[in-house]
C-alpha atoms as a PDB file:
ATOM      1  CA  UNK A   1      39.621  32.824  13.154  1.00  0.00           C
ATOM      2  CA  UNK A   2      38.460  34.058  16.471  1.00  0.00           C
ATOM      3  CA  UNK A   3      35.296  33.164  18.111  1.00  0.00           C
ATOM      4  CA  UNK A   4      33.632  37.110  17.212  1.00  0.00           C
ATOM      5  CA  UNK A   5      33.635  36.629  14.221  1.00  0.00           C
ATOM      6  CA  UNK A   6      32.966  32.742  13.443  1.00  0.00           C
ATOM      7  CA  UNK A   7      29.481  33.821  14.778  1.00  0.00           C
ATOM      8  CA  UNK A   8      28.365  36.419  12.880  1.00  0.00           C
ATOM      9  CA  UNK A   9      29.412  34.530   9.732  1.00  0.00           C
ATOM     10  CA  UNK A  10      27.702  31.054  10.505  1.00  0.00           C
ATOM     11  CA  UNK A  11      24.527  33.279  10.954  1.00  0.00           C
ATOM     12  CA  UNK A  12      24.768  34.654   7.653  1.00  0.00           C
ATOM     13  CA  UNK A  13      25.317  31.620   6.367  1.00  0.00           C
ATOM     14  CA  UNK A  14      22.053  30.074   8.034  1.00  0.00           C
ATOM     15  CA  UNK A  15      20.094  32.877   6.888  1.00  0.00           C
ATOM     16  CA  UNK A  16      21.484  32.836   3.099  1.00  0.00           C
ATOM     17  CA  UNK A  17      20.144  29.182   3.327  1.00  0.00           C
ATOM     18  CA  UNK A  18      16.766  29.652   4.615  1.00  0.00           C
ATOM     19  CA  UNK A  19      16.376  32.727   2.254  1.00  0.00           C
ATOM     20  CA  UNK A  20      16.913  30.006  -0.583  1.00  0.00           C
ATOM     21  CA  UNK A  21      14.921  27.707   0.660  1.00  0.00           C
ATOM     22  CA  UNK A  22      12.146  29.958   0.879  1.00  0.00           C
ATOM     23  CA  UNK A  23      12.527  31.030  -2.478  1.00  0.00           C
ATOM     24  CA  UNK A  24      12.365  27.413  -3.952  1.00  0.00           C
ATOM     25  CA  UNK A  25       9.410  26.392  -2.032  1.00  0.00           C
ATOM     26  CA  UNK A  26       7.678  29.624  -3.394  1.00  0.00           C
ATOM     27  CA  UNK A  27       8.926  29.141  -6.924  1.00  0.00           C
ATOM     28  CA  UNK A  28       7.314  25.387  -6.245  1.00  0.00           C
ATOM     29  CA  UNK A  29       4.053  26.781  -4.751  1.00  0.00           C
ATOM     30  CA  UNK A  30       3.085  28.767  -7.365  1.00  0.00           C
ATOM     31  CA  UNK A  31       4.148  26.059 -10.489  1.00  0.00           C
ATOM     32  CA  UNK A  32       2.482  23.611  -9.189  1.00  0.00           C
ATOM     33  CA  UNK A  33      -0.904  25.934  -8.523  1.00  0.00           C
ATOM     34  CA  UNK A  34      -0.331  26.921 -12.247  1.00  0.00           C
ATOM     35  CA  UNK A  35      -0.748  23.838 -13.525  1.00  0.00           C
ATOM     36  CA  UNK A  36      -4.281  22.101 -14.480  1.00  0.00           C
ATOM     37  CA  UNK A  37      -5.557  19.878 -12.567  1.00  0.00           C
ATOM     38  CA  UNK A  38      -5.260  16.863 -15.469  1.00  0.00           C
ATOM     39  CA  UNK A  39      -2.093  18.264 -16.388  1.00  0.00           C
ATOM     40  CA  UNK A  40      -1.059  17.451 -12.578  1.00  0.00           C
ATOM     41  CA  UNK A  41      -2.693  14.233 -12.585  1.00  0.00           C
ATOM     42  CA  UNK A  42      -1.433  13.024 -15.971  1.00  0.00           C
ATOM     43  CA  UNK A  43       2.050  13.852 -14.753  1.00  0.00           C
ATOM     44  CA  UNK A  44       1.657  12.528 -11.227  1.00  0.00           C
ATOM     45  CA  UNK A  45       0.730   8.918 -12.581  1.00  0.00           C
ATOM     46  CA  UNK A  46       3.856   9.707 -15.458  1.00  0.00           C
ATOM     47  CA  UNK A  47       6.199   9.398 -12.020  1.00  0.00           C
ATOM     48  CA  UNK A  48       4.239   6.870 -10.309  1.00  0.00           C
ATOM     49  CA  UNK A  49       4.835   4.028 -13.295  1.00  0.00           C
ATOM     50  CA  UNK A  50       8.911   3.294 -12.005  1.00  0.00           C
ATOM     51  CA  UNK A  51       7.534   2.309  -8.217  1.00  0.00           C
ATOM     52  CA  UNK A  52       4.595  -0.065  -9.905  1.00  0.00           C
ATOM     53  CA  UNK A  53       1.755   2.434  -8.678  1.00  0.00           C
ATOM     54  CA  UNK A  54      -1.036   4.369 -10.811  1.00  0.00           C
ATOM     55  CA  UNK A  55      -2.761   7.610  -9.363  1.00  0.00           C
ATOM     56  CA  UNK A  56      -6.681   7.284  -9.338  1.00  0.00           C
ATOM     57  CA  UNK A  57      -7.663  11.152  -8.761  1.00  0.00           C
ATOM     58  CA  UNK A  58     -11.185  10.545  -8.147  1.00  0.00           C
ATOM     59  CA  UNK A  59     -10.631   8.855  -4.761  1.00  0.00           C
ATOM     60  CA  UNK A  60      -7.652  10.125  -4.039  1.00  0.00           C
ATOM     61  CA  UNK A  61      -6.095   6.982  -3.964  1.00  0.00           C
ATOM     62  CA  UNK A  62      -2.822   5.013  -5.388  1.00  0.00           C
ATOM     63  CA  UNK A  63      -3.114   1.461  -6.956  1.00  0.00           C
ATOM     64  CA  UNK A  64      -0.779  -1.229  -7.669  1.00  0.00           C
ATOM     65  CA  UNK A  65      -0.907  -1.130 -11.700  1.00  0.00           C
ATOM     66  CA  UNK A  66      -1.175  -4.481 -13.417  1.00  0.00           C
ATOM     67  CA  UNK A  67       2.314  -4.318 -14.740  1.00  0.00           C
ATOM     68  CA  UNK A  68       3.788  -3.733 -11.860  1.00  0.00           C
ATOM     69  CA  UNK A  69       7.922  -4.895 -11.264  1.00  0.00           C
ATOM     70  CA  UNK A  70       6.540  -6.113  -8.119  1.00  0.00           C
ATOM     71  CA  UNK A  71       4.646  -8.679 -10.199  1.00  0.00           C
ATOM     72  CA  UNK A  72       8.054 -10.817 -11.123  1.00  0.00           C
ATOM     73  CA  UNK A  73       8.164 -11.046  -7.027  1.00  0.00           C
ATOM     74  CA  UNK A  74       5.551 -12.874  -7.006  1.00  0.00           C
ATOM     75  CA  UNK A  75       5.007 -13.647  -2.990  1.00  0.00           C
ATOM     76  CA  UNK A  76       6.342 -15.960  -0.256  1.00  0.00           C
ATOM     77  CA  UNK A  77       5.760 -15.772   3.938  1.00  0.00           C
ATOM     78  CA  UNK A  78       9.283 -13.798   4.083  1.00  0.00           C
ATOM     79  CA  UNK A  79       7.622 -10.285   2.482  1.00  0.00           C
ATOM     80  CA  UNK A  80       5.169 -10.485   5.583  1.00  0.00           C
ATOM     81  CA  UNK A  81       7.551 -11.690   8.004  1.00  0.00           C
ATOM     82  CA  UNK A  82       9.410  -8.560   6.848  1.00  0.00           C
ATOM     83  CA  UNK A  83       6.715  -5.725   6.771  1.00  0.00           C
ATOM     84  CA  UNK A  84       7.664  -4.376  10.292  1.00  0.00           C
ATOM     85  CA  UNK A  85      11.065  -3.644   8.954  1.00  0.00           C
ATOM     86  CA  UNK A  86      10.041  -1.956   6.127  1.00  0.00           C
ATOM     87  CA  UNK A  87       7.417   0.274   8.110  1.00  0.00           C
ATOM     88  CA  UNK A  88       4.450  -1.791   7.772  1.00  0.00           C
ATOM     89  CA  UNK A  89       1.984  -2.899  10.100  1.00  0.00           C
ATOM     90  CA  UNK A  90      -1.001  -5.165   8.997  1.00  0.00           C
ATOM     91  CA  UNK A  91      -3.223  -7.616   9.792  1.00  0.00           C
ATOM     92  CA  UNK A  92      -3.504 -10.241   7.355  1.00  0.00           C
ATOM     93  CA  UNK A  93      -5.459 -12.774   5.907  1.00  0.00           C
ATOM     94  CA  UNK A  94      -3.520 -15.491   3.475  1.00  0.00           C
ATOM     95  CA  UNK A  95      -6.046 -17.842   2.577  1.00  0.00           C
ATOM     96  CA  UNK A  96      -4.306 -21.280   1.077  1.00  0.00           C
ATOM     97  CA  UNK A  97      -6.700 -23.684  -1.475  1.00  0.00           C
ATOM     98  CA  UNK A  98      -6.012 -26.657  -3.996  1.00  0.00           C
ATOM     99  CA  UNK A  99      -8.027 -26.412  -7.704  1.00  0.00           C
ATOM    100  CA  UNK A 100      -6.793 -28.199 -10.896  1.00  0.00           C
ATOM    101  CA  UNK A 101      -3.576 -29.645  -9.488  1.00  0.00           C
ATOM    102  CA  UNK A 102      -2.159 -25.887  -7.757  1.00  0.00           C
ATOM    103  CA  UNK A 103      -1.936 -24.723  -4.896  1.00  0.00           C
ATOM    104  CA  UNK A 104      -3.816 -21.341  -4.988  1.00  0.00           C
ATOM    105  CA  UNK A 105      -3.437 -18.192  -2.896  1.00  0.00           C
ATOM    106  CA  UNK A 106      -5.486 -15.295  -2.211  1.00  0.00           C
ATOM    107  CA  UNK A 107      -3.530 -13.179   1.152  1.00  0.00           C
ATOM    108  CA  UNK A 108      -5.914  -9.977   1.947  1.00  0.00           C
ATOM    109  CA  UNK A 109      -4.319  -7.169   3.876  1.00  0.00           C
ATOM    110  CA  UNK A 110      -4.805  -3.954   5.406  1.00  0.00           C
ATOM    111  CA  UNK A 111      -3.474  -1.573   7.725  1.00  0.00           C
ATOM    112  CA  UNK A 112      -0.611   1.257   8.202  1.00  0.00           C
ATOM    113  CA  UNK A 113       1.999   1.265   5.180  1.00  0.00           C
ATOM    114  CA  UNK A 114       4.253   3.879   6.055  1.00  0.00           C
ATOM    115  CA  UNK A 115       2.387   7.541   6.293  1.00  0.00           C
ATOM    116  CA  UNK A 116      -0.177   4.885   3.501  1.00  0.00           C
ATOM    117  CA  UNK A 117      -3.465   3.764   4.623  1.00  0.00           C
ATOM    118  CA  UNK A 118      -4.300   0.641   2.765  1.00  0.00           C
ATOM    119  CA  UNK A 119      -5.848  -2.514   1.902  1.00  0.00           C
ATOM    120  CA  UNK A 120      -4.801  -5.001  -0.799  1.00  0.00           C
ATOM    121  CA  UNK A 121      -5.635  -8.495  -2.161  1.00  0.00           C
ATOM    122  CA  UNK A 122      -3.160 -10.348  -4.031  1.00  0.00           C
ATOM    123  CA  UNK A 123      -3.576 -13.015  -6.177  1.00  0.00           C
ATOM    124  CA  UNK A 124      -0.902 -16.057  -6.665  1.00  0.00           C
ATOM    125  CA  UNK A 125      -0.848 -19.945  -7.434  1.00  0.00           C
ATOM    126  CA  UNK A 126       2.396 -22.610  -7.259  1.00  0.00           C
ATOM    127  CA  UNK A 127       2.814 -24.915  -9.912  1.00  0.00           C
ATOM    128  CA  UNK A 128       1.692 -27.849  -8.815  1.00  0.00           C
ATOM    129  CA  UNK A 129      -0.245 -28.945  -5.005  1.00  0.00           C
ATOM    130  CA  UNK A 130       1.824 -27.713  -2.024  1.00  0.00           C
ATOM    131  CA  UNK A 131       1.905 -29.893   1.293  1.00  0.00           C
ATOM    132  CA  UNK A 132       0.590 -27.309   4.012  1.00  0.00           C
ATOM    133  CA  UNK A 133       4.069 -27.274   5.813  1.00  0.00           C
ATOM    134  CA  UNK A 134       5.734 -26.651   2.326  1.00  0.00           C
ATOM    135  CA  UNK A 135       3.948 -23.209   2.083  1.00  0.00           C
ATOM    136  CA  UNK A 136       5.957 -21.194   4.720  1.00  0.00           C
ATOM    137  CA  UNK A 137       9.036 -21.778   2.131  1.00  0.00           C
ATOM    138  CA  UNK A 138       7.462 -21.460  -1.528  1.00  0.00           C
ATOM    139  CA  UNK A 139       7.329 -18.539  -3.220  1.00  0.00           C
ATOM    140  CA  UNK A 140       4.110 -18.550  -4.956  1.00  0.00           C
ATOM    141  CA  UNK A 141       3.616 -16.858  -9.013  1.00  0.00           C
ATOM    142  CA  UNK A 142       1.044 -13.902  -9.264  1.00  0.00           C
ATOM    143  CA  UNK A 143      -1.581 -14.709 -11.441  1.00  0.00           C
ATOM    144  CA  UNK A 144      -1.134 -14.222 -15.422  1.00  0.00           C
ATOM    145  CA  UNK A 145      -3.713 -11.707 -17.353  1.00  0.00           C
ATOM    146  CA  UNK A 146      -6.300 -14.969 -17.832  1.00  0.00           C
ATOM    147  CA  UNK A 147      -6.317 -15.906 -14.477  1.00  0.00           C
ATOM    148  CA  UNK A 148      -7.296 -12.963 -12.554  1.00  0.00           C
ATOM    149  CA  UNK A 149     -10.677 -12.936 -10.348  1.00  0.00           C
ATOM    150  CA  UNK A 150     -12.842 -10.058 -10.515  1.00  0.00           C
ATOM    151  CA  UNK A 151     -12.118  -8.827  -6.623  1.00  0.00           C
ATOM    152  CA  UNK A 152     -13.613  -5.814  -5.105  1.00  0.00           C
ATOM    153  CA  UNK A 153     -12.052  -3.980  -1.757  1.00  0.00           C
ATOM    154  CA  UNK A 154     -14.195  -1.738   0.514  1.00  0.00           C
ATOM    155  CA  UNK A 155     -12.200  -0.180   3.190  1.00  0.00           C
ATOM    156  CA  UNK A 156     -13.755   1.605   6.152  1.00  0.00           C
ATOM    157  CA  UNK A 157     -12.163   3.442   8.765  1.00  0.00           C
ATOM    158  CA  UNK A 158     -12.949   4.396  12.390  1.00  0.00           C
ATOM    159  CA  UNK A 159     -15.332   7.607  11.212  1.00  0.00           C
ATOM    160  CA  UNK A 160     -15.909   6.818   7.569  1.00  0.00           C
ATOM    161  CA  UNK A 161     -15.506   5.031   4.405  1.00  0.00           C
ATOM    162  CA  UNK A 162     -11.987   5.631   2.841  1.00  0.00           C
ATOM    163  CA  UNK A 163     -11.994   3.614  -0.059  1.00  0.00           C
ATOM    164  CA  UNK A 164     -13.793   1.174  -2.786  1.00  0.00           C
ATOM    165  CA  UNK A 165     -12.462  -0.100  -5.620  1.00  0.00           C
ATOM    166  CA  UNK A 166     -13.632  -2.812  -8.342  1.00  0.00           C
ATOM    167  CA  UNK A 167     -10.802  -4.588 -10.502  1.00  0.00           C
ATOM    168  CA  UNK A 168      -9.887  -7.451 -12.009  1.00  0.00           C
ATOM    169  CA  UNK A 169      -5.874  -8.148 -11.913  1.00  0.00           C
ATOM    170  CA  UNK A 170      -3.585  -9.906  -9.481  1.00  0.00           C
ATOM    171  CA  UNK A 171      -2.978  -7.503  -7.110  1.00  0.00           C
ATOM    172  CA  UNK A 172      -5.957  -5.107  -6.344  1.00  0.00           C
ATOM    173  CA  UNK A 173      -5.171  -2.665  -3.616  1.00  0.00           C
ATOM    174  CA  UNK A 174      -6.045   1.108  -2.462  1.00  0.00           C
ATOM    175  CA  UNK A 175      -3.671   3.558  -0.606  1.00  0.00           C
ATOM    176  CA  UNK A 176      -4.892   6.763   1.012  1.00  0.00           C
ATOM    177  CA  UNK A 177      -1.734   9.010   1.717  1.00  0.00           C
ATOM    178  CA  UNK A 178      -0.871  11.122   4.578  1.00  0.00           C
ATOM    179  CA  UNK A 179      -3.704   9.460   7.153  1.00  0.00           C
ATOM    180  CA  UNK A 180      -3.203   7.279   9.555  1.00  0.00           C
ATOM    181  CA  UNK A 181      -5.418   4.056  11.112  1.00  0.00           C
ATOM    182  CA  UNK A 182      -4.263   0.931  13.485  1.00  0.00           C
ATOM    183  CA  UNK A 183      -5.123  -2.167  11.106  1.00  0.00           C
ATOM    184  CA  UNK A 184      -7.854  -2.985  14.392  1.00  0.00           C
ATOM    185  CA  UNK A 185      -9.809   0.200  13.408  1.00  0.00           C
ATOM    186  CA  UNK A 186     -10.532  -1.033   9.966  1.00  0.00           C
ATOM    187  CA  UNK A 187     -12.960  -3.434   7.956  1.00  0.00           C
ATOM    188  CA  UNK A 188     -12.247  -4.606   4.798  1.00  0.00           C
ATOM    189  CA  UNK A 189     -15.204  -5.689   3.003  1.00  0.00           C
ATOM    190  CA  UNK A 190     -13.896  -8.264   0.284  1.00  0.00           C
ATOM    191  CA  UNK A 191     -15.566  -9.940  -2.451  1.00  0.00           C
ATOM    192  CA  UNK A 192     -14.451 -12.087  -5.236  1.00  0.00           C
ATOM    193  CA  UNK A 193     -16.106 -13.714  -8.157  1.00  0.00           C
ATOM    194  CA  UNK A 194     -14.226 -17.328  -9.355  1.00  0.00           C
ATOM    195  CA  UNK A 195     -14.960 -19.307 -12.601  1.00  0.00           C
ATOM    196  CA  UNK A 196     -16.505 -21.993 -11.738  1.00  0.00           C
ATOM    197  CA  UNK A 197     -18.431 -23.663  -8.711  1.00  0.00           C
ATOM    198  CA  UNK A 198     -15.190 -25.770  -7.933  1.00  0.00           C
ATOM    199  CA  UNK A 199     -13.207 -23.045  -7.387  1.00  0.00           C
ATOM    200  CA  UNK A 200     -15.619 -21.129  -5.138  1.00  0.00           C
ATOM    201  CA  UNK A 201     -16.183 -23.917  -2.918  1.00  0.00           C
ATOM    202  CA  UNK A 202     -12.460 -24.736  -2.843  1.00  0.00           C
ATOM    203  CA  UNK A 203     -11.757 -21.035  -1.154  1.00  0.00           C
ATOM    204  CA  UNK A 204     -14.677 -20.837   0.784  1.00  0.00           C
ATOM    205  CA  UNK A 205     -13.742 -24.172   2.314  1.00  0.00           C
ATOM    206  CA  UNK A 206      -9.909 -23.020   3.081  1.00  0.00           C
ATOM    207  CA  UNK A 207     -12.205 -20.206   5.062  1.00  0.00           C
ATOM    208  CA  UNK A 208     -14.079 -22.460   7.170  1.00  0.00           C
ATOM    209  CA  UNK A 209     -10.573 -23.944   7.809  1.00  0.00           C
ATOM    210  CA  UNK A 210      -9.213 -20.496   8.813  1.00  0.00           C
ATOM    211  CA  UNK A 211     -12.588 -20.075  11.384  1.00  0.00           C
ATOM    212  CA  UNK A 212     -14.686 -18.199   8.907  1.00  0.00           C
ATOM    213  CA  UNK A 213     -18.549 -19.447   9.886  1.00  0.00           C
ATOM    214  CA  UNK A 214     -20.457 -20.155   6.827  1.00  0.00           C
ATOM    215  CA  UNK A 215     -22.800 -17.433   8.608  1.00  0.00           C
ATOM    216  CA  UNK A 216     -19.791 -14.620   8.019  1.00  0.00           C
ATOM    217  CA  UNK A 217     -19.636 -15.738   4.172  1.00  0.00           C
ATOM    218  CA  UNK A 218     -22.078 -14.358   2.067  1.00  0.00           C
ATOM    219  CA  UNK A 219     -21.774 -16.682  -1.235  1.00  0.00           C
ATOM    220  CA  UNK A 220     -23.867 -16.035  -4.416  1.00  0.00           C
ATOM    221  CA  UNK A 221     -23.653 -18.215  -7.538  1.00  0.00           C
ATOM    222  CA  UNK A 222     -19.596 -18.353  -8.243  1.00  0.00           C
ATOM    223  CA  UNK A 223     -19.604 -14.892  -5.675  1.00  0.00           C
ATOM    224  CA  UNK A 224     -18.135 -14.604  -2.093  1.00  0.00           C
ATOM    225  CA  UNK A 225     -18.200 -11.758   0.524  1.00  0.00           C
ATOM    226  CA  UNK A 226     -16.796 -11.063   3.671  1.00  0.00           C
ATOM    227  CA  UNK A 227     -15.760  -8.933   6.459  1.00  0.00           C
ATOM    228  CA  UNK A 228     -12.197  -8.972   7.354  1.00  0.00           C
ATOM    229  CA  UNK A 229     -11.947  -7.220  10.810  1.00  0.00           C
ATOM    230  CA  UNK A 230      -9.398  -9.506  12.960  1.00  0.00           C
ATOM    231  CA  UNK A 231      -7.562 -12.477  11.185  1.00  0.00           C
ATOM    232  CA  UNK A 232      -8.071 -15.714  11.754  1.00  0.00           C
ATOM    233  CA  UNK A 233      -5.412 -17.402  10.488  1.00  0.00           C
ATOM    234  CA  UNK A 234      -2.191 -18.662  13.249  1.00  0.00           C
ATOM    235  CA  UNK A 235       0.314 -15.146  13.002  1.00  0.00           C
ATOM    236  CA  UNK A 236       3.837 -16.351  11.420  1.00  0.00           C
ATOM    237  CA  UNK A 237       5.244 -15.238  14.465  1.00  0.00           C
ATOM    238  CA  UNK A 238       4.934 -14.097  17.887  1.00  0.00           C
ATOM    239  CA  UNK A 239       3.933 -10.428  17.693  1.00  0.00           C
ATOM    240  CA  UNK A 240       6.655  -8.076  18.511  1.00  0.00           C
ATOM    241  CA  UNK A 241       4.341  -5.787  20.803  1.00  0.00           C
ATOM    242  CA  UNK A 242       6.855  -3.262  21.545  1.00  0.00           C
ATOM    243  CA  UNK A 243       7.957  -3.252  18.034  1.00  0.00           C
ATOM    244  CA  UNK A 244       4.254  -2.837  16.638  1.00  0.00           C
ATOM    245  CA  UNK A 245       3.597  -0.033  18.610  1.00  0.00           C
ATOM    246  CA  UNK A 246       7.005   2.110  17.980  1.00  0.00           C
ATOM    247  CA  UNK A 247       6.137   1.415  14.503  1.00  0.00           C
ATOM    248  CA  UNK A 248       2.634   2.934  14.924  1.00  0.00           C
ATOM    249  CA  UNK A 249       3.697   5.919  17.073  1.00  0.00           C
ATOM    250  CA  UNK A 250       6.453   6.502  14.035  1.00  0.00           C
ATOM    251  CA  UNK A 251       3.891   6.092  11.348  1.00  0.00           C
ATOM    252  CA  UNK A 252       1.641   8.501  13.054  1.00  0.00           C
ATOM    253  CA  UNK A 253       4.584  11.147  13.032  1.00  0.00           C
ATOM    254  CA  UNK A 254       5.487  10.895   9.800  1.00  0.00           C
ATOM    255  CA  UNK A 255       1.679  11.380   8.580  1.00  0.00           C
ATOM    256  CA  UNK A 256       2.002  14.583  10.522  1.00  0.00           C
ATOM    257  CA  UNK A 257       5.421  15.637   9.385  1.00  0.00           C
ATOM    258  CA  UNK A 258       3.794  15.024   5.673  1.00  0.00           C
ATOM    259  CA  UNK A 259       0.819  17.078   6.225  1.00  0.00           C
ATOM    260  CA  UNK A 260       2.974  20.260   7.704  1.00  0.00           C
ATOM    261  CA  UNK A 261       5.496  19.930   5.146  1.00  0.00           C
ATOM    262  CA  UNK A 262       3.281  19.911   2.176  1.00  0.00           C
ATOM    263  CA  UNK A 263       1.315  22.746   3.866  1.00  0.00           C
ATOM    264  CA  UNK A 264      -1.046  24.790   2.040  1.00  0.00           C
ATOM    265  CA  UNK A 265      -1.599  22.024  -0.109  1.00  0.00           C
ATOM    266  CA  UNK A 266      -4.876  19.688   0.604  1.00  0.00           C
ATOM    267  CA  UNK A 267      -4.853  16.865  -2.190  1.00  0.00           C
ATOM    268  CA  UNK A 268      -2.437  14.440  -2.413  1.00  0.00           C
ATOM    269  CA  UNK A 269      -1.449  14.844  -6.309  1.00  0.00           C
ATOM    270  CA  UNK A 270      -0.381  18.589  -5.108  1.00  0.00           C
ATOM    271  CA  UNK A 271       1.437  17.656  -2.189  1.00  0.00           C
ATOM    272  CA  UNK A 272       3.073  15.150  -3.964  1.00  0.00           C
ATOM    273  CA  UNK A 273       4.099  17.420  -7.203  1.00  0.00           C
ATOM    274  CA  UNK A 274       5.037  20.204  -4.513  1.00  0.00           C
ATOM    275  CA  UNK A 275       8.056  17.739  -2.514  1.00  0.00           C
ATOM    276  CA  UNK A 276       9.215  16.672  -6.190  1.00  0.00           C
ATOM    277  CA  UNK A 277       9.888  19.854  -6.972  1.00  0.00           C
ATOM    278  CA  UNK A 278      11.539  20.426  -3.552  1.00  0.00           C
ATOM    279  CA  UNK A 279      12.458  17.535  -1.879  1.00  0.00           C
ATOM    280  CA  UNK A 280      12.803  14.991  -4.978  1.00  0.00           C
ATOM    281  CA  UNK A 281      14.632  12.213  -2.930  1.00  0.00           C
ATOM    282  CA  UNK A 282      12.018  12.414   0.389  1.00  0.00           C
ATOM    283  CA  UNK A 283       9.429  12.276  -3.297  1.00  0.00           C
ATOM    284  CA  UNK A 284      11.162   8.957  -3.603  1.00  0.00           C
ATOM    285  CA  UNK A 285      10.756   7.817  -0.438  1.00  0.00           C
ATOM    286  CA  UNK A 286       7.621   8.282   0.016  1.00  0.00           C
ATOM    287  CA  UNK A 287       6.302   6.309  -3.035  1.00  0.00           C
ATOM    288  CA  UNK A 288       8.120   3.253  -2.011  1.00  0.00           C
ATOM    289  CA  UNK A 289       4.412   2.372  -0.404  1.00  0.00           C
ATOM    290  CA  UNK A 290       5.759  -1.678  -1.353  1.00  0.00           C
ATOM    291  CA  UNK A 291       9.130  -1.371  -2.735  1.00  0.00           C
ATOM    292  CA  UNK A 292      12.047  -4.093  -1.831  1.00  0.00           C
ATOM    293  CA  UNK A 293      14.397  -1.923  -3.860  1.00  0.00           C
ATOM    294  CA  UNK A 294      14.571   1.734  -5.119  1.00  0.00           C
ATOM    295  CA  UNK A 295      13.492   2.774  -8.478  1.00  0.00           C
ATOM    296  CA  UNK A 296      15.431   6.504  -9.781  1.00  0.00           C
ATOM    297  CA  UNK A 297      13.836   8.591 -12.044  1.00  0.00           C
ATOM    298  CA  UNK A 298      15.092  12.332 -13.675  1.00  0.00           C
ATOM    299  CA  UNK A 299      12.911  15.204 -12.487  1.00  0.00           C
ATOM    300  CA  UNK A 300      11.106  16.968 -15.172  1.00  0.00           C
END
């Protein structure tokens, strides 16, 4: 086939293609702006269940549900040591404390995950006491339904407020999609109720261990509140500066690449519904906000 004519048919071709893919993203457009809006958010949070995350439509935020798969996972120093790799850049807090023979955890986070603003707070325990240089290897059990704390998250970024949210499971978390923020440009304002007196004062002492003044922790009865700006507690490695900031520069991108691909839409649930009609595996991709493996689910 000469040369003349290759052309003139790979052009065609190109065209055919875009003509089609015009087509579909129209045909998408207008189902998705058909729909109601709780007819969108009901189905939205219908997708959501397979990658462990509910839709909350008044803030505009995802959340880790309480039966989460992530749950069995339970959490060990490796899932941090990991988060670069898996596009995540955080600061956080992993506050270690003793109380009725186990070694209890509470690790706070927040930061860039993915094109995923966030902040989270985890709850776990081991089964019995763990020696302090025992930690870095034990992979601790999230908390069962009766041993949850009431915990409530407050995230502020740079300009404004992005998030707050009040629950009482053992992960408790908030993800704004398609913005971007350096974990240094954002306070977390934590505060969790315990039990009893024993517990509170077991945590808030594992604080004052971390560097936490007693001045920076405002206690009340069986209630404690912070500000988590920088952490305190020794990093599990040397930062990877480089690293850090490639990942930052990439997550930055792909916030941007979101927004202009999921353009006219404004609110996540549409520009969510809009890429699973037309791009159902980048869908996919992009609600692995804390996956370790991928979850596959037939389009509706």
């Amino acid at each position: 086939m000469s040369m003349y004519l290759l052309i003139p048919i790979i052009i065609v071709l190109f065209f055919v293609l875009f003509l089609s893919y015009y087509h579909r993203k129209k045909q998408a457009v207008q189902k998705v702006g058909r729909m109601s809006y709780a007819w969108k958010c009901d189905l939205l949070n219908e997708l959501a269940v397979p990658f462990g995350f509910s839709y909350q439509f008044v803030q505009d935020i995802f959340t880790f549900r309480d039966d989460a798969w992530q749950k069995e996972f339970g959490y060990g120093e490796f899932y941090d040591l990991n988060a670069l790799s898996m596009h995540m850049i955080l600061d956080c807090e992993p506050v270690y404390f003793n109380y009725h023979g186990k070694t209890w955890l509470i690790e706070f986070c927040k930061g860039q995950y993915g094109i995923n603003t966030g902040a989270e707070a985890g709850i776990y325990h081991a089964d019995s006491v763990v020696p302090p240089a025992l930690r870095p290897q034990t992979v601790f059990t999230a908390a069962a339904e009766d041993e949850v704390l009431p915990v409530k998250l407050r995230l502020t970024g740079p300009d404004c407020p992005l998030f707050s949210i009040s629950q009482k499971q053992w992960r408790v978390s908030g993800f704004v999609m398609g913005t971007f923020t350096a974990p240094e440009d954002l306070i977390l304002e934590a505060t969790v109720t315990f039990p009893d007196p024993d517990m509170c004062t077991a945590f808030t002492r594992a604080m004052n261990g971390l560097g936490y003044k007693s001045s920076e922790l405002l206690t009340y009865q069986n209630t404690v509140q912070f500000y988590f700006t920088r952490p305190k507690s020794a990093p599990l490695m040397a930062p990877d500066v480089f690293l850090e900031k490639y990942r930052l520069l990439q997550g930055d991108i792909f916030c941007e690449l979101f927004l202009w691909l999921t353009n006219p839409f404004f609110t996540t649930v549409d520009r969510l519904l809009y890429l699973y009609y037309t791009h159902p595996c980048l869908f996919e991709r992009i609600l692995c906000i804390r996956m370790f493996q991928k979850h596959r689910r037939k389009r509706q």
